[in-house]
ModelCIF file with pLDDT and N, C-alpha, C, O atoms, coordinates in Angstrom:
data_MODEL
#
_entry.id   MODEL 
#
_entity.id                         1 
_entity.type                       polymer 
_entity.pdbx_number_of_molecules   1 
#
_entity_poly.entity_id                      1 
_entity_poly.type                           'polypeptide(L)' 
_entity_poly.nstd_linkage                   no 
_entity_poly.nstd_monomer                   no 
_entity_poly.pdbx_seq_one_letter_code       
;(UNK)(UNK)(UNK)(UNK)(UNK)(UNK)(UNK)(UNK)(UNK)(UNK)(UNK)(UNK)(UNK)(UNK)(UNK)(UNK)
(UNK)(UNK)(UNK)(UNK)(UNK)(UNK)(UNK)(UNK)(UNK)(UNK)(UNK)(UNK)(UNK)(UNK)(UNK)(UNK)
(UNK)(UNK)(UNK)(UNK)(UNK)(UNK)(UNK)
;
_entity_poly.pdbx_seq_one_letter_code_can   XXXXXXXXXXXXXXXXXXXXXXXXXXXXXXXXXXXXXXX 
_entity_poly.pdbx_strand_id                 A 
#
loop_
_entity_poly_seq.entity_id 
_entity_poly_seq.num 
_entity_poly_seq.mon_id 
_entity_poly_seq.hetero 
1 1  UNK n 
1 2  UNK n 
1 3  UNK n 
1 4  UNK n 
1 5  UNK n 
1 6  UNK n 
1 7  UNK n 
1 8  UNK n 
1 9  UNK n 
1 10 UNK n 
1 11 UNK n 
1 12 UNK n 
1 13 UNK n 
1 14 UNK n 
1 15 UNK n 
1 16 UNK n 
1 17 UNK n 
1 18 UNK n 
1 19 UNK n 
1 20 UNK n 
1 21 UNK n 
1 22 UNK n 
1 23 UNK n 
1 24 UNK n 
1 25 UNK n 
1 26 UNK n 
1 27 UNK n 
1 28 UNK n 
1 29 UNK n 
1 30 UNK n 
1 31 UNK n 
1 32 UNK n 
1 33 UNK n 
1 34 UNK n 
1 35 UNK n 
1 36 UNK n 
1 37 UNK n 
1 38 UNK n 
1 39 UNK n 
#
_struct_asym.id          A 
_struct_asym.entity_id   1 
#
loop_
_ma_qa_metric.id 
_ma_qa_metric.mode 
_ma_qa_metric.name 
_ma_qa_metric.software_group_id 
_ma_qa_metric.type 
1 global pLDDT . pLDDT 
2 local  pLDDT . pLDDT 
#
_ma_qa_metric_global.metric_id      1 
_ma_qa_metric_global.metric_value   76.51 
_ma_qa_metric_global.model_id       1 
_ma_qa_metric_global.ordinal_id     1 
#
loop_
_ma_qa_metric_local.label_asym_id 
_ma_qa_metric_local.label_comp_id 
_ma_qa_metric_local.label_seq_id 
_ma_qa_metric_local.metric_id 
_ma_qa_metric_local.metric_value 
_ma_qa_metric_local.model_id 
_ma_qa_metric_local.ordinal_id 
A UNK 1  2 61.00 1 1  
A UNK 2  2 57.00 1 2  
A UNK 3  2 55.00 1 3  
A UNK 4  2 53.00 1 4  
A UNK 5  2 57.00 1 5  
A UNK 6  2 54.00 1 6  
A UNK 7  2 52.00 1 7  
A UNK 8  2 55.00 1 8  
A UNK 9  2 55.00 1 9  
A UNK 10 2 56.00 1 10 
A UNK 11 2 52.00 1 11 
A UNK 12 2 58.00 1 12 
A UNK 13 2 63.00 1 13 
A UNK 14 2 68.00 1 14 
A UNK 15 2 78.00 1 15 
A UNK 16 2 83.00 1 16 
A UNK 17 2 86.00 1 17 
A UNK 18 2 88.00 1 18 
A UNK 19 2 89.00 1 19 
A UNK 20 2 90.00 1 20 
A UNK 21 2 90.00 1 21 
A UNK 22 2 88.00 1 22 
A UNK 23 2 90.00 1 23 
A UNK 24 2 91.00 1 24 
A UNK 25 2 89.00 1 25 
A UNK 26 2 88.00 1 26 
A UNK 27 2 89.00 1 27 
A UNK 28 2 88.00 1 28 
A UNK 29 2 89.00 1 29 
A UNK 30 2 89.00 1 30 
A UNK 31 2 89.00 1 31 
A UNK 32 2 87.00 1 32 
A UNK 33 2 88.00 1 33 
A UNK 34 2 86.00 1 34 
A UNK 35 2 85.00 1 35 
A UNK 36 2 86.00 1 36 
A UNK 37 2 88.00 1 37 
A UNK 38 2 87.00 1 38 
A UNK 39 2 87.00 1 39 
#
loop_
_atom_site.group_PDB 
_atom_site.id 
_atom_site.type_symbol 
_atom_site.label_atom_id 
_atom_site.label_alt_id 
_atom_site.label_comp_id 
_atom_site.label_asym_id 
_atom_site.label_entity_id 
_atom_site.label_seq_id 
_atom_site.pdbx_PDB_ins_code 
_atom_site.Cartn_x 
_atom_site.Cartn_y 
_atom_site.Cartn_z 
_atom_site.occupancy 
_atom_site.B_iso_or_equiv 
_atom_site.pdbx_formal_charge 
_atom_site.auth_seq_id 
_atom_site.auth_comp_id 
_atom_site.auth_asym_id 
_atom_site.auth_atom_id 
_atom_site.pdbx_PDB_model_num 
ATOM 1   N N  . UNK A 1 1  ? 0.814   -1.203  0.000  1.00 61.00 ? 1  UNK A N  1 
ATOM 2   C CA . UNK A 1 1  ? 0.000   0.000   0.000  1.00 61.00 ? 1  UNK A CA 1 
ATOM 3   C C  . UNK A 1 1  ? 0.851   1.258   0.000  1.00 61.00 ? 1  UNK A C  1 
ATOM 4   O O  . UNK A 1 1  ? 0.323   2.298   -0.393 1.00 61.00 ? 1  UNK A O  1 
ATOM 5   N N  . UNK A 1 2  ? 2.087   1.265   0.392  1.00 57.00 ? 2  UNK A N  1 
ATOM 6   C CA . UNK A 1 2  ? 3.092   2.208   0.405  1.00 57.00 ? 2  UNK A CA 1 
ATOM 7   C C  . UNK A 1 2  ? 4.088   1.973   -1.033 1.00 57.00 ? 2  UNK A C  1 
ATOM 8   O O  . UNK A 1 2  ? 4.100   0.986   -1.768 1.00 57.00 ? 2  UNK A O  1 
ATOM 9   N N  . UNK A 1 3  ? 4.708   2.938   -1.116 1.00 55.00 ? 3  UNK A N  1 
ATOM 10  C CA . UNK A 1 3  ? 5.580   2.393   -1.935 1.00 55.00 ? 3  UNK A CA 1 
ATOM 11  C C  . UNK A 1 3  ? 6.928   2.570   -1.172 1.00 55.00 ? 3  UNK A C  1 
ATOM 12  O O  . UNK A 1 3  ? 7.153   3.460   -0.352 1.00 55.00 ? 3  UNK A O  1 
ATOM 13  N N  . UNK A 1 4  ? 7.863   1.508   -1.595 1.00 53.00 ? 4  UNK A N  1 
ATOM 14  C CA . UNK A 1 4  ? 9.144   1.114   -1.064 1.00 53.00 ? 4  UNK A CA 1 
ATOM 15  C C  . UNK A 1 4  ? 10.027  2.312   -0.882 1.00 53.00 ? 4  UNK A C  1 
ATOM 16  O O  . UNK A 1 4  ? 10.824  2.106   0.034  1.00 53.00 ? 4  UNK A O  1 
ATOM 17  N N  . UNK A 1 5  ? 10.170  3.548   -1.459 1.00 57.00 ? 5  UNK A N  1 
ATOM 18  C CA . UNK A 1 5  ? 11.116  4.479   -1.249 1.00 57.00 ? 5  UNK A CA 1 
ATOM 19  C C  . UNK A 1 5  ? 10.044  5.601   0.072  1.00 57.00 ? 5  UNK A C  1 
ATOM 20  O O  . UNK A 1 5  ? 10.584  6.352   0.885  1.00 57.00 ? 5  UNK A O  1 
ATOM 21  N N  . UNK A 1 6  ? 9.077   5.480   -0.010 1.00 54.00 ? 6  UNK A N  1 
ATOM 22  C CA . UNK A 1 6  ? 8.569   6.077   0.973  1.00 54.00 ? 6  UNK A CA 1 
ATOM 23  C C  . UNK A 1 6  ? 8.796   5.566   2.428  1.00 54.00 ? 6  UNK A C  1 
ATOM 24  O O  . UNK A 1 6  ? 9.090   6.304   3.368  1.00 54.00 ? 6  UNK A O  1 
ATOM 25  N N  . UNK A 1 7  ? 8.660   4.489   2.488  1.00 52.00 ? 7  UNK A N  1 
ATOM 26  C CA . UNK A 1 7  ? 8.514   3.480   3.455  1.00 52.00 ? 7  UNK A CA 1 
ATOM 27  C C  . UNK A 1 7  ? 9.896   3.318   4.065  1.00 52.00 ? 7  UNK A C  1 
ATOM 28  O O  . UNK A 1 7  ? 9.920   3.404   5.292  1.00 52.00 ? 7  UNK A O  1 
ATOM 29  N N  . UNK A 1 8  ? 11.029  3.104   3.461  1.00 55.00 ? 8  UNK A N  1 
ATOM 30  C CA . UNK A 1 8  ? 12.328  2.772   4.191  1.00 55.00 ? 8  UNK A CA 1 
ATOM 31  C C  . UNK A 1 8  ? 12.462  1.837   3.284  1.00 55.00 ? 8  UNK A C  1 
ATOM 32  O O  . UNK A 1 8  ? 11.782  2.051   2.281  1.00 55.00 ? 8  UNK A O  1 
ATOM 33  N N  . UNK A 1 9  ? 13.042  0.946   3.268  1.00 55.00 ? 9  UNK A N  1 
ATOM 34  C CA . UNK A 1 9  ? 13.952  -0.510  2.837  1.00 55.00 ? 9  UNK A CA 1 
ATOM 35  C C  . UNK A 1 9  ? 12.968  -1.545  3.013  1.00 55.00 ? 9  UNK A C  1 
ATOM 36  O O  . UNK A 1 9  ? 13.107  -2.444  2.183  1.00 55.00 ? 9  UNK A O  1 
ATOM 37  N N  . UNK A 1 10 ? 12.084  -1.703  3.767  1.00 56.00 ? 10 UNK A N  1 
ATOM 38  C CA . UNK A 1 10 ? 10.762  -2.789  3.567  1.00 56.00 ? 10 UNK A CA 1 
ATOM 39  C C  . UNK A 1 10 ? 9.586   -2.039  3.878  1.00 56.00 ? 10 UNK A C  1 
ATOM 40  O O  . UNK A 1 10 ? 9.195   -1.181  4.670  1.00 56.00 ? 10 UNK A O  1 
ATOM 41  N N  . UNK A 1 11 ? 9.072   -2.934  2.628  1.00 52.00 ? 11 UNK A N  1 
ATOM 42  C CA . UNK A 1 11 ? 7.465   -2.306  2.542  1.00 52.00 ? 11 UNK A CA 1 
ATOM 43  C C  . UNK A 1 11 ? 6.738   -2.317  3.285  1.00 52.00 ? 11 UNK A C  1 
ATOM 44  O O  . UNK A 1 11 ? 7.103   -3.254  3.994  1.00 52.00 ? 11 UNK A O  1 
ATOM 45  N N  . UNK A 1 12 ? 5.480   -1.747  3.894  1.00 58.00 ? 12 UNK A N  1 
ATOM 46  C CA . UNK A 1 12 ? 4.666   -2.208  5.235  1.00 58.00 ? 12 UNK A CA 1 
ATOM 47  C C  . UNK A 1 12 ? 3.314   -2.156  4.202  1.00 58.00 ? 12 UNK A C  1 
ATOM 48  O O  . UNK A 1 12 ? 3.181   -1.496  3.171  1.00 58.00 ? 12 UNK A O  1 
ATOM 49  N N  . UNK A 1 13 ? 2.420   -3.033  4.812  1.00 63.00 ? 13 UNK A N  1 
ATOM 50  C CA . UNK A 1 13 ? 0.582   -2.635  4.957  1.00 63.00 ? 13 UNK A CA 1 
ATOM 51  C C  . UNK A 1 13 ? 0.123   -2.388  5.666  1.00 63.00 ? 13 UNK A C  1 
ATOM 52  O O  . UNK A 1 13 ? 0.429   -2.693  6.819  1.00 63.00 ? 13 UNK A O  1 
ATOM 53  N N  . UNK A 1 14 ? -0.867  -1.696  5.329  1.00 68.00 ? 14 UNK A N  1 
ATOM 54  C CA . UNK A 1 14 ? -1.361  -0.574  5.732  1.00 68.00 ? 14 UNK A CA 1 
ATOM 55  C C  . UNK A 1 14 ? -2.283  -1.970  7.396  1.00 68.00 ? 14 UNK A C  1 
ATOM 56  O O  . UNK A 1 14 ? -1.995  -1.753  8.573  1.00 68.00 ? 14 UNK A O  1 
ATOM 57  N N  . UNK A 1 15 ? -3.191  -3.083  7.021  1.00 78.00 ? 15 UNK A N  1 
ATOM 58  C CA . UNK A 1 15 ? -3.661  -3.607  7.691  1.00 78.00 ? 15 UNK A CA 1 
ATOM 59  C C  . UNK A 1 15 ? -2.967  -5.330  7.512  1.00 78.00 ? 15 UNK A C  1 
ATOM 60  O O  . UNK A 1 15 ? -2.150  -5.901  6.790  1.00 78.00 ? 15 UNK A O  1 
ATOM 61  N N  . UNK A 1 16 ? -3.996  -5.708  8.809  1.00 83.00 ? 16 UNK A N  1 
ATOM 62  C CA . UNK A 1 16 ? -3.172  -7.048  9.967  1.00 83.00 ? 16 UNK A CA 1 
ATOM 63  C C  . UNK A 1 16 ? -4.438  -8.316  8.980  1.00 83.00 ? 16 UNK A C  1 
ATOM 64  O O  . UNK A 1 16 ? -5.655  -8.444  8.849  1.00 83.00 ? 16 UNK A O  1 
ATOM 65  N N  . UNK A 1 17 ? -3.609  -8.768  8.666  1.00 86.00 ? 17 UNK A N  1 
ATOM 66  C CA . UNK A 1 17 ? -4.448  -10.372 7.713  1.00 86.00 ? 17 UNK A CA 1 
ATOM 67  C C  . UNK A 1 17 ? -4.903  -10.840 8.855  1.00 86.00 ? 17 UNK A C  1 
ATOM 68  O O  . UNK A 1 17 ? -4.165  -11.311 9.720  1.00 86.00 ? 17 UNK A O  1 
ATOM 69  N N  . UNK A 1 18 ? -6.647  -10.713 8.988  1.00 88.00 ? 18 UNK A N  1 
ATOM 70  C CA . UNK A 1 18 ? -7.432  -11.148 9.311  1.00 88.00 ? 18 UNK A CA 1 
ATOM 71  C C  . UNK A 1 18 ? -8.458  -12.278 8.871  1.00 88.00 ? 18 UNK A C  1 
ATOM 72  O O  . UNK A 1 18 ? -9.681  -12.418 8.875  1.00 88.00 ? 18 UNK A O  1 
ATOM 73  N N  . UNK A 1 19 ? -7.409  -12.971 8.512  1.00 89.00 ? 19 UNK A N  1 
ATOM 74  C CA . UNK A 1 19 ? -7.832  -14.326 7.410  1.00 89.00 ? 19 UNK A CA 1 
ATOM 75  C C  . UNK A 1 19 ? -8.318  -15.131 9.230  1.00 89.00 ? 19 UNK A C  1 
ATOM 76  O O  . UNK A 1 19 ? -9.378  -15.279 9.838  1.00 89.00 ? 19 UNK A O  1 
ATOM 77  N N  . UNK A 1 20 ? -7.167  -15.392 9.449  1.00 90.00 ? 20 UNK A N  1 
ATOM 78  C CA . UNK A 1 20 ? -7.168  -16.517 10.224 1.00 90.00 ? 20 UNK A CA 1 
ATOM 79  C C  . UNK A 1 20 ? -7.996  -16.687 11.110 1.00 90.00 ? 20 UNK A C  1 
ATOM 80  O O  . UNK A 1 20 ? -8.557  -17.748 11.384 1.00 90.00 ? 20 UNK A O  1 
ATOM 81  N N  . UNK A 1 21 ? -8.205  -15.106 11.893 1.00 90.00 ? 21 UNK A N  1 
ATOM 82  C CA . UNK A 1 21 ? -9.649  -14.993 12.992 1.00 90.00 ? 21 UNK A CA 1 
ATOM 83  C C  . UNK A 1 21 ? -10.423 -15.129 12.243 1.00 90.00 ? 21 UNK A C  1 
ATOM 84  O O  . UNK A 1 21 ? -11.205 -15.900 12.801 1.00 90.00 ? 21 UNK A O  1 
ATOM 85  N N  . UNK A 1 22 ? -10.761 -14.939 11.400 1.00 88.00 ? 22 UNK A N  1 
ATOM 86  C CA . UNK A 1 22 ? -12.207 -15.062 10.966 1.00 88.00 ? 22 UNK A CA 1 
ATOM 87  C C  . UNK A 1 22 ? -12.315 -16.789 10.698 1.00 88.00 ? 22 UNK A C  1 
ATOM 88  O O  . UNK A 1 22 ? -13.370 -17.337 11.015 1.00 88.00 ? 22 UNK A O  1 
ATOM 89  N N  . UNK A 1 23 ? -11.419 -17.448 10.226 1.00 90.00 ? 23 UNK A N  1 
ATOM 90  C CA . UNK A 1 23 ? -11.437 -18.763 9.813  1.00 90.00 ? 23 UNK A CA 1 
ATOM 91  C C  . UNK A 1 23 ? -11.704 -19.465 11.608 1.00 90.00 ? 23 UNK A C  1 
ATOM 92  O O  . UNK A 1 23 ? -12.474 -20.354 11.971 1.00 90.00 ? 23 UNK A O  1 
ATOM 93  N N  . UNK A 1 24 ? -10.876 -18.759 12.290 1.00 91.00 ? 24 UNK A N  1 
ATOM 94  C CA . UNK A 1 24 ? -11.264 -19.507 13.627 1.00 91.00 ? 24 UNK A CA 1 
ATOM 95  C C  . UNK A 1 24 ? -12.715 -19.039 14.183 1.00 91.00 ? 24 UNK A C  1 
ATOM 96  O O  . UNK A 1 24 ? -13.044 -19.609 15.223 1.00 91.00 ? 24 UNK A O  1 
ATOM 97  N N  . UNK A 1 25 ? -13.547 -18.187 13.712 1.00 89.00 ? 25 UNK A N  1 
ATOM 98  C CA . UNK A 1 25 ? -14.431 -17.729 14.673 1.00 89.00 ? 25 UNK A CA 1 
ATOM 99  C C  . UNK A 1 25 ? -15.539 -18.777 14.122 1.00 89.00 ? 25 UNK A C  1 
ATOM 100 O O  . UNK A 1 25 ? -16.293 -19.606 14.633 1.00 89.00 ? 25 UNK A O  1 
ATOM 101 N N  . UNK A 1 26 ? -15.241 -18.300 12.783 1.00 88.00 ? 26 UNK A N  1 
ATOM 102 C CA . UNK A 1 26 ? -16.748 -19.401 11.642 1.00 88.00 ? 26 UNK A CA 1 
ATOM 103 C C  . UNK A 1 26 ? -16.475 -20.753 11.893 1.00 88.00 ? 26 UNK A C  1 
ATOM 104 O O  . UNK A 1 26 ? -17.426 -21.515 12.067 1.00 88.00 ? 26 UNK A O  1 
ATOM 105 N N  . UNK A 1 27 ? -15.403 -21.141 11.935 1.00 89.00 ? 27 UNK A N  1 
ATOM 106 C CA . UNK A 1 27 ? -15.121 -22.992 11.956 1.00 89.00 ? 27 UNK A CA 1 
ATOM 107 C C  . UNK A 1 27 ? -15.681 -23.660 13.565 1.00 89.00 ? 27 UNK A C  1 
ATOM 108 O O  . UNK A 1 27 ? -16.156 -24.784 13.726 1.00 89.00 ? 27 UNK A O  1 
ATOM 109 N N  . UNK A 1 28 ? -15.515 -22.871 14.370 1.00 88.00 ? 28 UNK A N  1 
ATOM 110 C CA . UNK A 1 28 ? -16.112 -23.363 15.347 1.00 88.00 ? 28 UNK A CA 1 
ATOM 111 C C  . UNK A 1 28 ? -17.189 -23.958 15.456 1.00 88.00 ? 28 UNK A C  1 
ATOM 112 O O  . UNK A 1 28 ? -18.058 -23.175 15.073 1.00 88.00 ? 28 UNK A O  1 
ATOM 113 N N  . UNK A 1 29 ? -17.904 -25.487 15.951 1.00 89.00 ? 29 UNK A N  1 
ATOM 114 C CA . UNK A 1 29 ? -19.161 -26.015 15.683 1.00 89.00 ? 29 UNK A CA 1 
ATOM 115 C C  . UNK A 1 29 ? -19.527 -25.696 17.266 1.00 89.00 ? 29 UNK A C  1 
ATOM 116 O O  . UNK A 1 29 ? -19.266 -26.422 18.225 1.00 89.00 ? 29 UNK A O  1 
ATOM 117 N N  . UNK A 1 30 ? -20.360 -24.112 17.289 1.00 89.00 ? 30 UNK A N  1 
ATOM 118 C CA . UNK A 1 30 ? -21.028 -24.461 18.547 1.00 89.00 ? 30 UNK A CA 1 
ATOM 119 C C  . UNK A 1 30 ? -22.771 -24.034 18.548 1.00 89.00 ? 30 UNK A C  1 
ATOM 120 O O  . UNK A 1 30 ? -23.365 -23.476 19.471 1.00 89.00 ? 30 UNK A O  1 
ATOM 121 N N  . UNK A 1 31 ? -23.302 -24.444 17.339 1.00 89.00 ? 31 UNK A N  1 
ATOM 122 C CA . UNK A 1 31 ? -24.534 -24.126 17.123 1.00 89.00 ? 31 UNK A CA 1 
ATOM 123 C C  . UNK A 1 31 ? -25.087 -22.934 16.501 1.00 89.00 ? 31 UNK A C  1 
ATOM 124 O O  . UNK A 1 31 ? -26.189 -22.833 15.963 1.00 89.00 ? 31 UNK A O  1 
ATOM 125 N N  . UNK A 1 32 ? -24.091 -21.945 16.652 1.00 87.00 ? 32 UNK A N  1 
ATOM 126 C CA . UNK A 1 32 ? -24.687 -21.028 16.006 1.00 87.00 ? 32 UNK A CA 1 
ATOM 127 C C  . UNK A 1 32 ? -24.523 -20.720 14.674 1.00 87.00 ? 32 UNK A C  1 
ATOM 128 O O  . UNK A 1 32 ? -23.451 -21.019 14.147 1.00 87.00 ? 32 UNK A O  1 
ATOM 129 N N  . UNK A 1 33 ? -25.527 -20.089 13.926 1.00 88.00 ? 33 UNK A N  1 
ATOM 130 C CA . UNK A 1 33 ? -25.651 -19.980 12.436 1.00 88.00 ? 33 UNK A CA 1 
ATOM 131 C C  . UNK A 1 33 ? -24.198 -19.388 11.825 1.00 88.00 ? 33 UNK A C  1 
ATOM 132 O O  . UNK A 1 33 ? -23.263 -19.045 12.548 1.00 88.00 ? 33 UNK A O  1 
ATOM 133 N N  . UNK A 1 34 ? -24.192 -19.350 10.784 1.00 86.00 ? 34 UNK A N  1 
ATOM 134 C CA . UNK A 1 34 ? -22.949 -18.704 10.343 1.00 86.00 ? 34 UNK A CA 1 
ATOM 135 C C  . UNK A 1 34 ? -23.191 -17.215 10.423 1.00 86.00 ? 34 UNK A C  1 
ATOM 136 O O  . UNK A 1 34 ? -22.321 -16.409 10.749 1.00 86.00 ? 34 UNK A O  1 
ATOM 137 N N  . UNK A 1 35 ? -24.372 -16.923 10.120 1.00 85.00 ? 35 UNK A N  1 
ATOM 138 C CA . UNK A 1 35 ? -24.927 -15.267 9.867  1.00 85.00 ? 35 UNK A CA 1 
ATOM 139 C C  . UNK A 1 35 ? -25.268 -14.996 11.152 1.00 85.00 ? 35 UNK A C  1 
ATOM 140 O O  . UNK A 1 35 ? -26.402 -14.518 11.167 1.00 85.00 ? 35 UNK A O  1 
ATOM 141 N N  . UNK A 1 36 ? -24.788 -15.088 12.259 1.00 86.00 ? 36 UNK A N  1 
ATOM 142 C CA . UNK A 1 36 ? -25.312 -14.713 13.404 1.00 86.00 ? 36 UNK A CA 1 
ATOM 143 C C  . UNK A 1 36 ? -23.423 -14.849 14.861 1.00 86.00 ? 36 UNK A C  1 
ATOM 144 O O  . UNK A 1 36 ? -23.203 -14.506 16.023 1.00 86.00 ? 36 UNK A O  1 
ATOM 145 N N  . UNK A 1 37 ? -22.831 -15.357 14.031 1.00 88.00 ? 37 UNK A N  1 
ATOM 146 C CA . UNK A 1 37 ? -21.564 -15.809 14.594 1.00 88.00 ? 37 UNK A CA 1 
ATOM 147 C C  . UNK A 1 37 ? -20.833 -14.250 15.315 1.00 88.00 ? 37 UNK A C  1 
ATOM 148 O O  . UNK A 1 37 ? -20.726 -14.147 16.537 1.00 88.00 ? 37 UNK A O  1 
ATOM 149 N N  . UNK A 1 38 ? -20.423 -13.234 14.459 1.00 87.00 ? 38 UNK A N  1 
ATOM 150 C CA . UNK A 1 38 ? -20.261 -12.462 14.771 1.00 87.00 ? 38 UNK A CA 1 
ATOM 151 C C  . UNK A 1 38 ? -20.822 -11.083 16.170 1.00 87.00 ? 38 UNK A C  1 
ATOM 152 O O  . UNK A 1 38 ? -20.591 -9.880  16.286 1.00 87.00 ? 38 UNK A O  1 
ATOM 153 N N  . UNK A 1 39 ? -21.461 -11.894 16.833 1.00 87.00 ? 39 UNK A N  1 
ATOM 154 C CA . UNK A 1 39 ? -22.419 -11.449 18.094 1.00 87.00 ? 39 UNK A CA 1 
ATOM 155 C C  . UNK A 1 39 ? -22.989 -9.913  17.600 1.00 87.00 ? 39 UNK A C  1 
ATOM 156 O O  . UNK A 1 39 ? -23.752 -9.275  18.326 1.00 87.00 ? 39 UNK A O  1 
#
């Protein structure tokens, strides 16, 4: 999202990969709907 001469010597993004929470919140089997998981 930056470009490399702005940034320093390594690039950053801007946001945190929120793959994985979300894969852990939905995979959970504790009854509740998928559309309702998010409280």
């Amino acid at each position: 999202t930056k470009v490399v001469s702005e940034s320093g010597a390594m690039a950053e993004y801007m946001g945190a990969n929120k793959v994985p929470d979300f894969q852990r919140i939905f995979q959970t089997s504790d009854g509740i709907p998928v559309h309702m998981k998010r409280g």
